[in-house]
N, C-alpha and C. Protein backbone atom coordinates (compact mmCIF):
# COMPACT_ATOMS: atom_id res chain seq x y z
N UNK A 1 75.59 103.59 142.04
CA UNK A 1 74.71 103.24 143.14
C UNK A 1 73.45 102.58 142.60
N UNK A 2 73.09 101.88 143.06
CA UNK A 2 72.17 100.64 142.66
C UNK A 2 70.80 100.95 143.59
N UNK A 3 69.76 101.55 143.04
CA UNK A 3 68.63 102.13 143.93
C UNK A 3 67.35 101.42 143.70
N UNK A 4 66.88 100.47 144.83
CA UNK A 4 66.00 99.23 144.55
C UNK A 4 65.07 100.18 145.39
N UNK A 5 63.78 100.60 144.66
CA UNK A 5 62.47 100.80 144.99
C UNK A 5 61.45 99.97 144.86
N UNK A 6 61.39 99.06 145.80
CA UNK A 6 60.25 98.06 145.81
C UNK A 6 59.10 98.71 146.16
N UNK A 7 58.91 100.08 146.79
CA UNK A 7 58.25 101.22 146.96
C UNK A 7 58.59 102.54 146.48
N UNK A 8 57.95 102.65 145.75
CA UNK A 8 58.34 103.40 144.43
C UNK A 8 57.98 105.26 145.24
N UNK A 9 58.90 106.06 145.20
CA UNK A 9 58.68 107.45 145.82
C UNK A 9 59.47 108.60 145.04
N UNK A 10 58.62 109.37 144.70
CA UNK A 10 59.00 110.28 143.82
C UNK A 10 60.46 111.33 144.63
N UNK A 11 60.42 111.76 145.54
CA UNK A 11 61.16 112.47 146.74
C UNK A 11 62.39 111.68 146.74
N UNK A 12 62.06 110.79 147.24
CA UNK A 12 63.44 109.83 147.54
C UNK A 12 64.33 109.24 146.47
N UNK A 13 63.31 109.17 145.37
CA UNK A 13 64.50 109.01 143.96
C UNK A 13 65.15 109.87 143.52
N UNK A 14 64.83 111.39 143.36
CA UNK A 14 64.83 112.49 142.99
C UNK A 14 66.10 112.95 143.47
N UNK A 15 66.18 112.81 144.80
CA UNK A 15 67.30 113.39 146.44
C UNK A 15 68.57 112.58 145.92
N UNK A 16 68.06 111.17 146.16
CA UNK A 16 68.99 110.17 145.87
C UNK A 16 70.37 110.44 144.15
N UNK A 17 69.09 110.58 143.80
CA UNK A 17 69.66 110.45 142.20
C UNK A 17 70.41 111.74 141.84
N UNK A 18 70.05 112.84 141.97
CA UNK A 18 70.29 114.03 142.11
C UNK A 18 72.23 114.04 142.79
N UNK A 19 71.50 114.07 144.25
CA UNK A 19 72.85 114.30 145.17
C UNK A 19 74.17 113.13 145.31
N UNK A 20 73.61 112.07 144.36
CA UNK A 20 74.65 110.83 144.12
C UNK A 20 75.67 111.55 142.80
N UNK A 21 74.41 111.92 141.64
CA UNK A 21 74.65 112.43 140.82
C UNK A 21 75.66 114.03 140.75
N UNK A 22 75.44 114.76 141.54
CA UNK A 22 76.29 116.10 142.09
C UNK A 22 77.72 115.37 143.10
N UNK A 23 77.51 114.42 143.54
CA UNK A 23 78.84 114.41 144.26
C UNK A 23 79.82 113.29 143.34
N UNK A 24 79.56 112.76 142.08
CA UNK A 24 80.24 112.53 140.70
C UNK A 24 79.70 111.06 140.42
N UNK A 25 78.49 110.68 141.19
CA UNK A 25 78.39 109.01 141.11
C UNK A 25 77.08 108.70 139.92
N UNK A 26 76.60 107.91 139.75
CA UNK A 26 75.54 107.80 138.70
C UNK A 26 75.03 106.51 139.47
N UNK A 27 73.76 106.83 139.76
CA UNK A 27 72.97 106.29 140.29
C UNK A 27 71.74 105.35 139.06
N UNK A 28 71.61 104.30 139.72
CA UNK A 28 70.67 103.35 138.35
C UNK A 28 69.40 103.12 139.32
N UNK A 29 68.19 103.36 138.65
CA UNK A 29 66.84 103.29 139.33
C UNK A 29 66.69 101.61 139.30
N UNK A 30 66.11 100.84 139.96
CA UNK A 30 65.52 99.49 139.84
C UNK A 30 64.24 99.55 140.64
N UNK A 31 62.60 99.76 139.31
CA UNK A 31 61.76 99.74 140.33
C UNK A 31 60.76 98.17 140.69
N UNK A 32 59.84 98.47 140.98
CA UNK A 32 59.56 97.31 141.72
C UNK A 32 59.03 96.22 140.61
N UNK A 33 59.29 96.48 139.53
CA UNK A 33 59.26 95.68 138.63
C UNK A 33 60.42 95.00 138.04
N UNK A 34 61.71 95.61 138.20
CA UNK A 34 62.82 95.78 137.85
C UNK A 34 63.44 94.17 138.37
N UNK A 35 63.28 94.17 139.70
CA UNK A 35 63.78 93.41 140.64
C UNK A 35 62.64 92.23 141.47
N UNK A 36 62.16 92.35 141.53
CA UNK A 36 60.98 91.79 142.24
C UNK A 36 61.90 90.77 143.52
N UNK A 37 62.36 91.07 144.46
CA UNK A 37 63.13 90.35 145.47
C UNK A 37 62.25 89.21 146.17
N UNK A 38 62.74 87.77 145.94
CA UNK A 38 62.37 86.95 146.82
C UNK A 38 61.37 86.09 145.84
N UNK A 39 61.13 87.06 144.60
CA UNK A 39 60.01 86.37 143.83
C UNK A 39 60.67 85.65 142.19
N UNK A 40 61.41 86.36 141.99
CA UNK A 40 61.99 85.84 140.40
C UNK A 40 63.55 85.14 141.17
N UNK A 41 63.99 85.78 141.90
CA UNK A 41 65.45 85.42 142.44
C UNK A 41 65.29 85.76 144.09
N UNK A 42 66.27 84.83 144.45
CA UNK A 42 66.35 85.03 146.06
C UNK A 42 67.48 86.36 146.30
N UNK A 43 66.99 87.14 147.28
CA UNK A 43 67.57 88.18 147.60
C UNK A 43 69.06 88.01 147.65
N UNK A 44 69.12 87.02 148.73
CA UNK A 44 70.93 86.89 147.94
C UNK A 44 71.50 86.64 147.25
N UNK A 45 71.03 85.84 145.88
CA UNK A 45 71.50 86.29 144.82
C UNK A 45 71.34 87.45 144.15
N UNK A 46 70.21 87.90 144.18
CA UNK A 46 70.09 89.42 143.84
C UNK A 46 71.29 90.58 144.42
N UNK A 47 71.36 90.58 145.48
CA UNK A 47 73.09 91.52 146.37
C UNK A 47 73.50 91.12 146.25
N UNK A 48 73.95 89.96 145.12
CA UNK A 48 75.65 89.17 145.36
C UNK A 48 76.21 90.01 144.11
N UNK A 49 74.55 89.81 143.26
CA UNK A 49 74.70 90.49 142.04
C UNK A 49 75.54 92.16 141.96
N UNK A 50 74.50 92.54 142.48
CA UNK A 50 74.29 94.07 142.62
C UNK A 50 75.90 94.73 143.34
N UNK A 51 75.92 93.87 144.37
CA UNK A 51 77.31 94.37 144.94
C UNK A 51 78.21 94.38 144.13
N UNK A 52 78.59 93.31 142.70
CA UNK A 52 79.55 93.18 141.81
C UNK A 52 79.65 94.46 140.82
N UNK A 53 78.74 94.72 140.75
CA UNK A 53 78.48 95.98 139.99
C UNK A 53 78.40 96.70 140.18
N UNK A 54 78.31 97.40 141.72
CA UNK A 54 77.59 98.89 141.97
C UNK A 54 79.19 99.25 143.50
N UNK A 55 79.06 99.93 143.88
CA UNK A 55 80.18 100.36 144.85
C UNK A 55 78.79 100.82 146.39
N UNK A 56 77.70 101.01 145.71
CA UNK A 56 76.74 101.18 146.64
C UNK A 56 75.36 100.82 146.53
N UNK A 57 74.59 100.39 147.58
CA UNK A 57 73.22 99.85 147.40
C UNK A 57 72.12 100.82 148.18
N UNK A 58 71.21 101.54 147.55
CA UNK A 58 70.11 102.04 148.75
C UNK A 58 69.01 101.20 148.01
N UNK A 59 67.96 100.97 148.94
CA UNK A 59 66.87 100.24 148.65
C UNK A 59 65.72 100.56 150.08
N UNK A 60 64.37 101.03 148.81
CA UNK A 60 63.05 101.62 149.69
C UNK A 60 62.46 100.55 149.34
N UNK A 61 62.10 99.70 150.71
CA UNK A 61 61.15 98.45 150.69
C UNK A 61 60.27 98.53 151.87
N UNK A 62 59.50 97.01 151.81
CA UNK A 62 58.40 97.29 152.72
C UNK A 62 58.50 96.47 153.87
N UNK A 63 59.40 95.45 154.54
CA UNK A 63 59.58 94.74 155.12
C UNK A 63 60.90 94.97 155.66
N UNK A 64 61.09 95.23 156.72
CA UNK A 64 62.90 95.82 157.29
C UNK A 64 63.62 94.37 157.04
N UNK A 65 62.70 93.10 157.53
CA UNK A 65 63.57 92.16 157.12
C UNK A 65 64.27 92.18 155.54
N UNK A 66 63.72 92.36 154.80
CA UNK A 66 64.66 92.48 153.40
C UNK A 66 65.88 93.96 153.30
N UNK A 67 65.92 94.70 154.12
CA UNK A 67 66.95 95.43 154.32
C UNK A 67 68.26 95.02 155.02
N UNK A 68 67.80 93.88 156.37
CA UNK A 68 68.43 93.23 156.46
C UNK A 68 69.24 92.26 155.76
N UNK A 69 68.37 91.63 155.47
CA UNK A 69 69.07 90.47 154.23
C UNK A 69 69.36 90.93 153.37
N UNK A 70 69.70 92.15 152.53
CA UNK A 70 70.44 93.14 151.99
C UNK A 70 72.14 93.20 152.42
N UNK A 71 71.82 93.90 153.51
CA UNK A 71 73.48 94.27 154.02
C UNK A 71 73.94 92.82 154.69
N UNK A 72 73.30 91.57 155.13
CA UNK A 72 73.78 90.42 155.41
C UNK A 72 74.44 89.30 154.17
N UNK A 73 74.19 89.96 153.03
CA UNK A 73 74.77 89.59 152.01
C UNK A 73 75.58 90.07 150.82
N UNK A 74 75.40 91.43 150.94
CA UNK A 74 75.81 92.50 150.16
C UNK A 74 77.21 92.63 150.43
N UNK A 75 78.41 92.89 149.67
CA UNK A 75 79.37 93.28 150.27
C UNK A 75 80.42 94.73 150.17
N UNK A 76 79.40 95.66 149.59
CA UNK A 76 79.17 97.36 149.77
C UNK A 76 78.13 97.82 150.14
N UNK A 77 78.46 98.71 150.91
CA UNK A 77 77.15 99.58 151.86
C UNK A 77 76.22 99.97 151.58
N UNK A 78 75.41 99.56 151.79
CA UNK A 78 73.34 99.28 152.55
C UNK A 78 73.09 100.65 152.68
N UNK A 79 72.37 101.30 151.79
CA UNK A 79 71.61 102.38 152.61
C UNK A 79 69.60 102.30 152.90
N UNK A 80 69.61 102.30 154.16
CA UNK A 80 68.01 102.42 154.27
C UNK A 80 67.33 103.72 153.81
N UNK A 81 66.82 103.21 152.45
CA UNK A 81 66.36 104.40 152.42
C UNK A 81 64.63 104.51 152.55
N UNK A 82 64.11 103.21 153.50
CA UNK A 82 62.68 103.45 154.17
C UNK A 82 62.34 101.55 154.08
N UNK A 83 61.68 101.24 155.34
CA UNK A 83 61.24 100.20 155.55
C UNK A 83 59.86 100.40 156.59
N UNK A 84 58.98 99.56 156.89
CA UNK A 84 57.74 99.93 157.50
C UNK A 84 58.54 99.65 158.95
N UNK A 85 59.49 99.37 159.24
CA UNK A 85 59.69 100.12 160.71
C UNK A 85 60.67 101.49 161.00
N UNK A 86 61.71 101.65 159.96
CA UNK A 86 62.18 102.92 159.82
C UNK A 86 62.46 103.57 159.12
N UNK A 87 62.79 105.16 159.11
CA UNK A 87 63.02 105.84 157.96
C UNK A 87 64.36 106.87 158.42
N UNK A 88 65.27 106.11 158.76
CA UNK A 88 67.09 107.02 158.77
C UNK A 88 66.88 108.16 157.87
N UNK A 89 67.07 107.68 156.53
CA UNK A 89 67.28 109.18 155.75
C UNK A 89 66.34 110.24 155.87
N UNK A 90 65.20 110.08 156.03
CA UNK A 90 64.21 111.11 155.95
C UNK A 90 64.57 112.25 157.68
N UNK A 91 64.72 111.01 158.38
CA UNK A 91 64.73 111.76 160.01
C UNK A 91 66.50 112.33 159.88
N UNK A 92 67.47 111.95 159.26
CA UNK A 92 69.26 112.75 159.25
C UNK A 92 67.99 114.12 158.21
N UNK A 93 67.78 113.94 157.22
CA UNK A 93 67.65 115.58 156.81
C UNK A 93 66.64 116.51 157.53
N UNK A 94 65.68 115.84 157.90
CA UNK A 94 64.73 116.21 159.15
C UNK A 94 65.31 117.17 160.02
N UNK A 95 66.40 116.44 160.66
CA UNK A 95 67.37 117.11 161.87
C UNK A 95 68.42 118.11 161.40
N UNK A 96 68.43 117.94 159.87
CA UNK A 96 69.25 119.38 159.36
C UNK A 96 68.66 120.05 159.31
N UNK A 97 67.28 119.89 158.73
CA UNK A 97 66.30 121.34 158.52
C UNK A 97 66.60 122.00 159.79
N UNK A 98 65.86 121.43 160.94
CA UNK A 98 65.84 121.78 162.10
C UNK A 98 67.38 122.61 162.94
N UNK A 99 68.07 122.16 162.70
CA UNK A 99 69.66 122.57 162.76
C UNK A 99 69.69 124.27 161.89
N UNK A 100 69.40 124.59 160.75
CA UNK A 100 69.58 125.20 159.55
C UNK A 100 68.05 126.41 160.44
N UNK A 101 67.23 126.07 160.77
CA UNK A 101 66.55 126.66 161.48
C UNK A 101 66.77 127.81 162.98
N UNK A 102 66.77 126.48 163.34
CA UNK A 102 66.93 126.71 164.96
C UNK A 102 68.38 126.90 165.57
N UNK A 103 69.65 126.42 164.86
CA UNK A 103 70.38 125.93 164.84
C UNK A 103 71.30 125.24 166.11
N UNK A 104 70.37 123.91 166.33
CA UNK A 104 70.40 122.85 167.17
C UNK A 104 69.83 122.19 167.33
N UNK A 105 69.79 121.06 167.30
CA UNK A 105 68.75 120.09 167.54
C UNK A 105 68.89 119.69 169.30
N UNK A 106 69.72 119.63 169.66
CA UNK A 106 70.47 119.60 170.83
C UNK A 106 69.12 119.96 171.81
N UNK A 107 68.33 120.01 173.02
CA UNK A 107 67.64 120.91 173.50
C UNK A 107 66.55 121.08 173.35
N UNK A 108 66.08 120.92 171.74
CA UNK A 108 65.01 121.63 171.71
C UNK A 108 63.94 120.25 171.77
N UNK A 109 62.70 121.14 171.62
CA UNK A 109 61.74 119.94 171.87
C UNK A 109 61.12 119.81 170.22
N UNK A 110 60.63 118.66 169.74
CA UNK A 110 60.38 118.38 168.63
C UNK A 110 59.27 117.28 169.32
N UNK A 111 57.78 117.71 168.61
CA UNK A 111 56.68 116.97 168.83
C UNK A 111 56.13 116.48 167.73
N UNK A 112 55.93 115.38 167.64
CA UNK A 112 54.93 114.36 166.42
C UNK A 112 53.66 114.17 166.59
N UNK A 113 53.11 114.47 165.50
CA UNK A 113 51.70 114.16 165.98
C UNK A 113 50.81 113.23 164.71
N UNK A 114 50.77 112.30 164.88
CA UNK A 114 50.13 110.92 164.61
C UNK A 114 50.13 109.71 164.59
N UNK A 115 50.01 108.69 163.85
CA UNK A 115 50.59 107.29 163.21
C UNK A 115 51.85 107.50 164.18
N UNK A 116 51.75 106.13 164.99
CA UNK A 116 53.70 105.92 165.51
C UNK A 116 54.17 105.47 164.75
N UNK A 117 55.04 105.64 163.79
CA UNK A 117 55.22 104.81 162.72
C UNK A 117 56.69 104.82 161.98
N UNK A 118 57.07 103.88 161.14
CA UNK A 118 58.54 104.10 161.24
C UNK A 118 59.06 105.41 161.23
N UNK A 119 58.57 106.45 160.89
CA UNK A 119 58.85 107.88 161.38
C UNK A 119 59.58 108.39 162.89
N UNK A 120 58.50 107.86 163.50
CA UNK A 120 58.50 107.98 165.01
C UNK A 120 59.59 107.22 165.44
N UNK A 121 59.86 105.90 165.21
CA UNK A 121 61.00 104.51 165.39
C UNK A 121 62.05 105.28 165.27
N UNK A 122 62.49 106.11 163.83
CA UNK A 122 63.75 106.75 163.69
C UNK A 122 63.81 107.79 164.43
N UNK A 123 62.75 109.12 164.92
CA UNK A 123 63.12 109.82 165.87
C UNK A 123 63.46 109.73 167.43
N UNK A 124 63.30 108.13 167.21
CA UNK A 124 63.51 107.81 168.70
C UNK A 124 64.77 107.20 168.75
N UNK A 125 65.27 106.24 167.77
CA UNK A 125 66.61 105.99 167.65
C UNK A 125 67.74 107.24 167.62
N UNK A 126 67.16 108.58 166.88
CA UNK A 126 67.77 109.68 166.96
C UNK A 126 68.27 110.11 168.53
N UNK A 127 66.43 110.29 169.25
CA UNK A 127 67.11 110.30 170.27
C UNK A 127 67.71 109.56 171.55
N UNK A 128 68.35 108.24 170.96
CA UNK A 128 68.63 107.72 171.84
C UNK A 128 70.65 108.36 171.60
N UNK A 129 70.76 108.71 170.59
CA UNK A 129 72.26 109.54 170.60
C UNK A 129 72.35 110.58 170.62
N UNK A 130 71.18 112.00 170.49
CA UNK A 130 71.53 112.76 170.46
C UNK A 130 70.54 113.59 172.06
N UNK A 131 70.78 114.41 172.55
CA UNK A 131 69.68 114.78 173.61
C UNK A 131 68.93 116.20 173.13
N UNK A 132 67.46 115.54 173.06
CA UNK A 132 66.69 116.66 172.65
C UNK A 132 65.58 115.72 173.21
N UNK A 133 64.42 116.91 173.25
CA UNK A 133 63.02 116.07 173.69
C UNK A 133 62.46 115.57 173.10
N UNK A 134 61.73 114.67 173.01
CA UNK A 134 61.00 113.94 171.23
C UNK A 134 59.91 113.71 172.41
N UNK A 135 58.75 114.18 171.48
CA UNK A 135 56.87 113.95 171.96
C UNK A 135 56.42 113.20 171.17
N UNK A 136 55.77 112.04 171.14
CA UNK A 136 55.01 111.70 170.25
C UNK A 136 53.90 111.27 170.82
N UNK A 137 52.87 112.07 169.77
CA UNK A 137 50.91 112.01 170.54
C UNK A 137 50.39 111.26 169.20
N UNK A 138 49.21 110.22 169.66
CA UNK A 138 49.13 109.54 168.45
C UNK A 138 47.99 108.83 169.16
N UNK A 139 46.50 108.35 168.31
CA UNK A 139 45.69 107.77 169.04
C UNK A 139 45.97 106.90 169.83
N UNK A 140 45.07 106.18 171.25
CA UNK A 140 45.31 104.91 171.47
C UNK A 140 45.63 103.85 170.39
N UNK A 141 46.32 102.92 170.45
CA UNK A 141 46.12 101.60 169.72
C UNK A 141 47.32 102.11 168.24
N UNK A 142 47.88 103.09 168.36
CA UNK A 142 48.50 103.70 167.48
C UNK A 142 49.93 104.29 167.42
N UNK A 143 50.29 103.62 168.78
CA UNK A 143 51.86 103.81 169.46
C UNK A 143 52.83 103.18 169.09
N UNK A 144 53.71 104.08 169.22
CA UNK A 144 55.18 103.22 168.44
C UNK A 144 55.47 101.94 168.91
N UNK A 145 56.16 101.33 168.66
CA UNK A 145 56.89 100.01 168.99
C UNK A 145 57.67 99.80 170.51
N UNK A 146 56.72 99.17 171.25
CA UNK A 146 57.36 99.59 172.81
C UNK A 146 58.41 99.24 172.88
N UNK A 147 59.37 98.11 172.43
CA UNK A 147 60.38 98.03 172.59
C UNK A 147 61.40 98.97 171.66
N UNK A 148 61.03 99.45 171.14
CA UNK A 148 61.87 100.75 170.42
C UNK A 148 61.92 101.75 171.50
N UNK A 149 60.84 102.43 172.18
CA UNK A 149 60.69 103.26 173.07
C UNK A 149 61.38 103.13 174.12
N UNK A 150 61.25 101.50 174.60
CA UNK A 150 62.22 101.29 175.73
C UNK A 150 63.54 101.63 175.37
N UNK A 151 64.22 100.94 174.70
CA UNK A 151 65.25 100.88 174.31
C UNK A 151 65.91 102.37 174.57
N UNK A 152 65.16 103.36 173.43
CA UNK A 152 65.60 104.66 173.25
C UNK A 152 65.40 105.23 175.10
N UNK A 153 64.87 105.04 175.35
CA UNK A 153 64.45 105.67 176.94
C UNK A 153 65.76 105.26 177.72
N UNK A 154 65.81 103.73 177.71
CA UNK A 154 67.23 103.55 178.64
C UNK A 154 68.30 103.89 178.47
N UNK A 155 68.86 104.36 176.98
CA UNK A 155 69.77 105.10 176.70
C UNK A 155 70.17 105.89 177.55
N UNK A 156 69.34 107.14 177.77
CA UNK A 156 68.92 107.77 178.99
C UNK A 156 70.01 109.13 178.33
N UNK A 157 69.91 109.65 177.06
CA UNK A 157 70.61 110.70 176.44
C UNK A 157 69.27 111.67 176.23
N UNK A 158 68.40 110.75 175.28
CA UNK A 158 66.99 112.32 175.63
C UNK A 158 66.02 112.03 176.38
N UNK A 159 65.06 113.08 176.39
CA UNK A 159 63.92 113.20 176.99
C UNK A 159 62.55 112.64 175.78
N UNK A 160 62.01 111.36 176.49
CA UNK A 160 61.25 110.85 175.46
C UNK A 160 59.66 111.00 176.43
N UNK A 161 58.90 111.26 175.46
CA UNK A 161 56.99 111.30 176.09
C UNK A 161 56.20 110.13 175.01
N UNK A 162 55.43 109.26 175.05
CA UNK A 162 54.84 108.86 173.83
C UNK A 162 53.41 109.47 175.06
N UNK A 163 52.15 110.18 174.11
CA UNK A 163 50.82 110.06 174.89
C UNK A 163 49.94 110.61 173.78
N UNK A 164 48.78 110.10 174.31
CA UNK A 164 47.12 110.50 173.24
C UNK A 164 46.67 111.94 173.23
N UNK A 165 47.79 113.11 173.91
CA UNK A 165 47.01 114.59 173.86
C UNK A 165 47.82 115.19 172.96
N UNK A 166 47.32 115.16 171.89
CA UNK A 166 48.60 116.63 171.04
C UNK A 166 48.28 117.42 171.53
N UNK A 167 47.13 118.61 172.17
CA UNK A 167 46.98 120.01 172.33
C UNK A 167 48.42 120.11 173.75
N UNK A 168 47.84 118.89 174.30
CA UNK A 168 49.34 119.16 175.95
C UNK A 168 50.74 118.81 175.37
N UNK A 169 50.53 117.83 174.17
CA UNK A 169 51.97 117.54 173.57
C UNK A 169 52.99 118.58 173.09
N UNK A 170 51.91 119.71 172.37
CA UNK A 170 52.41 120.94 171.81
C UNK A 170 53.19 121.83 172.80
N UNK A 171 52.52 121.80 173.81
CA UNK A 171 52.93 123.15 174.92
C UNK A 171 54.70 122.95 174.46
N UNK A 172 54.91 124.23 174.73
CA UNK A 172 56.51 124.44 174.82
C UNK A 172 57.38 124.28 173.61
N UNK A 173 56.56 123.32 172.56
CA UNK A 173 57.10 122.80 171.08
C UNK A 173 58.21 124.14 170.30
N UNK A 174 59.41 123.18 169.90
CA UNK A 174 59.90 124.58 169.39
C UNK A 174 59.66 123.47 167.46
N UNK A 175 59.43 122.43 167.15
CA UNK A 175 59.21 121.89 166.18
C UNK A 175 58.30 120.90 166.38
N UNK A 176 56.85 121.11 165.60
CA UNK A 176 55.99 120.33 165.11
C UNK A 176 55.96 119.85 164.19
N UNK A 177 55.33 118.24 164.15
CA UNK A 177 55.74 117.56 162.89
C UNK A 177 55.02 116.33 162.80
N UNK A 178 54.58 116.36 161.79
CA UNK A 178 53.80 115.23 161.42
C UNK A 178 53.77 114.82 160.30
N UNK A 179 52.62 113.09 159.75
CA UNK A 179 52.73 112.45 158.35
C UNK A 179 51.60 112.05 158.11
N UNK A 180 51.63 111.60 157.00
CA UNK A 180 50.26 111.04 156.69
C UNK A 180 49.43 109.74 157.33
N UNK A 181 48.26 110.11 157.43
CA UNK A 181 47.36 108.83 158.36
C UNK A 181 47.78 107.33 157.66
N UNK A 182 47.77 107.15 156.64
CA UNK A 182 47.51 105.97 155.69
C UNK A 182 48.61 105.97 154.71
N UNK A 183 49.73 105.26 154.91
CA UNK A 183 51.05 105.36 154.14
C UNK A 183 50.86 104.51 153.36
N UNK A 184 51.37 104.32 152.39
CA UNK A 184 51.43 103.27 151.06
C UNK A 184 51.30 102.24 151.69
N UNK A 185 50.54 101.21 151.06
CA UNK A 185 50.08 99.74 151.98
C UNK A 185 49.29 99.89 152.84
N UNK A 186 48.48 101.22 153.38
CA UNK A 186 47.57 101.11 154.47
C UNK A 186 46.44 101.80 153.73
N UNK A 187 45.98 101.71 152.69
CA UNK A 187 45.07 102.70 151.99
C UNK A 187 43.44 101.88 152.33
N UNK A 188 43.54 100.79 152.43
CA UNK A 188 42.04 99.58 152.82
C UNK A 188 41.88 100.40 153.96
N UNK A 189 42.84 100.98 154.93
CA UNK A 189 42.46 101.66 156.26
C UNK A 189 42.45 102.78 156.22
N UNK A 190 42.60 103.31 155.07
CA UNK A 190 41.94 105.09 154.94
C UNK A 190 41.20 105.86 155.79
N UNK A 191 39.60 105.04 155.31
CA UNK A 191 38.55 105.75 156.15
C UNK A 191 38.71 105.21 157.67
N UNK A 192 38.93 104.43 158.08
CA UNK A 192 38.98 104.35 159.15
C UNK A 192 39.81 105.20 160.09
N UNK A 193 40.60 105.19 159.49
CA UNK A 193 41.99 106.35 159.81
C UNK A 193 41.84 107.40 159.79
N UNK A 194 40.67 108.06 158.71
CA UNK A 194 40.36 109.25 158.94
C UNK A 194 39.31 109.66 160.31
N UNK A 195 38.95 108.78 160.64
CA UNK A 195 37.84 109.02 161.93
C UNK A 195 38.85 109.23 163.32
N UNK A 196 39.61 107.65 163.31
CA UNK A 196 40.52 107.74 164.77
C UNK A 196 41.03 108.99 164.77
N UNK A 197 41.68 109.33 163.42
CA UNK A 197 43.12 110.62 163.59
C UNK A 197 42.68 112.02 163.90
N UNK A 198 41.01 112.35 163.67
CA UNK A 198 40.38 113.19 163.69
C UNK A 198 41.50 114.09 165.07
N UNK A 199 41.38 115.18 165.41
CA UNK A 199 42.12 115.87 166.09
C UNK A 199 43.76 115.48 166.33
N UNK A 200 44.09 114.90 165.02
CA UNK A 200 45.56 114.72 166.01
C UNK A 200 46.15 115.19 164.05
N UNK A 201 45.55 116.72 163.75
CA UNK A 201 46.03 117.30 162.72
C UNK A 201 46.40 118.54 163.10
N UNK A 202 47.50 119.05 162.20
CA UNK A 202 48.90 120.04 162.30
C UNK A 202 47.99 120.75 161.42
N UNK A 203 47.35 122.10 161.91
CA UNK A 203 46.75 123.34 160.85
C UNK A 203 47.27 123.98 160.88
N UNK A 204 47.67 124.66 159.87
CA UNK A 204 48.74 125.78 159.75
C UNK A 204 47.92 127.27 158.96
């Protein structure tokens, strides 16, 4: 398996490499130096490459379009393993914890509280197949992707809320959940981020 971190994450290499590695495969790191896509070689030559050699591709980048143009040229299976509009793998083990917990995701209500952000995108694609309630409270000016929301809404399998109150978002919550204000690439907006997000933090 051929693992292109153009965003380099300690967690996600670790999982990857590990559980590729336990189920008999050997996984090869490529970090963002390794590969530099679009800049030393054009991406499709880069997956024309990679596909010849590998039986599988995951790749953590920063632009979903290059995930795309991944599996549009690749000719073994694409795994997303994080783009700035979604994050599949993180939200499938997400929903096991929760399963392994509660045991169901089915039903229950699961509330987010911050940044709409590809986080949020994948729990809403979640629930556009599976039916459970998904909340997400997050400042003004800080909401998911309306046409993601739509989308997941007309499905019409869960119960979706996006709104600016976590304390009313919480009521009833059987899973709270949240991420960081300022994700890799948003660090110039730190402080700022720390002012808006002010009350929309998970104390435990």
């Amino acid at each position: 398996m051929a693992m292109i971190f153009a965003k380099p994450s300690m967690r996600t290499r670790v999982s990857f490499e590990t559980g590729f590695y336990l189920l008999g495969g050997h996984g090869i790191y490529l970090g963002p130096d390794d590969i530099q896509m679009g800049k030393r070689e054009e991406t499709s030559d880069i997956v024309r490459v990679l596909s010849r050699y590998n039986d599988i591709i995951m790749a953590r980048v920063f632009a979903h379009q290059d995930i795309l143009d991944l599996a549009k040229y690749a000719t073994v299976p694409v795994i997303n393993g994080l783009t700035d509009y979604n994050h599949p793998c993180q939200i499938m083990a997400d929903a096991l914890t929760i399963i392994e917990h509660i045991g169901q995701l089915e039903g229950t209500k699961v509330v987010y509280i911050g940044d709409g952000n590809n986080i949020v995108h994948s729990w809403l694609l979640l629930d556009s197949v599976i039916p459970f309630h998904f909340v997400c409270a997050c400042p003004k000016g800080f909401e998911p992707d309306q046409e993601t929301v739509k989308e997941a809404q007309q499905a019409g399998v869960g119960k979706i809320e996006i709104t600016n109150d976590p304390k009313e978002a919480v009521r009833g919550a059987d899973v709270v959940y949240s991420d960081v204000w300022a994700s890799m690439g948003q660090k110039e907006e730190a402080a700022k981020r720390r002012q808006v997000f002010q009350g929309f933090q998970v104390g435990v």
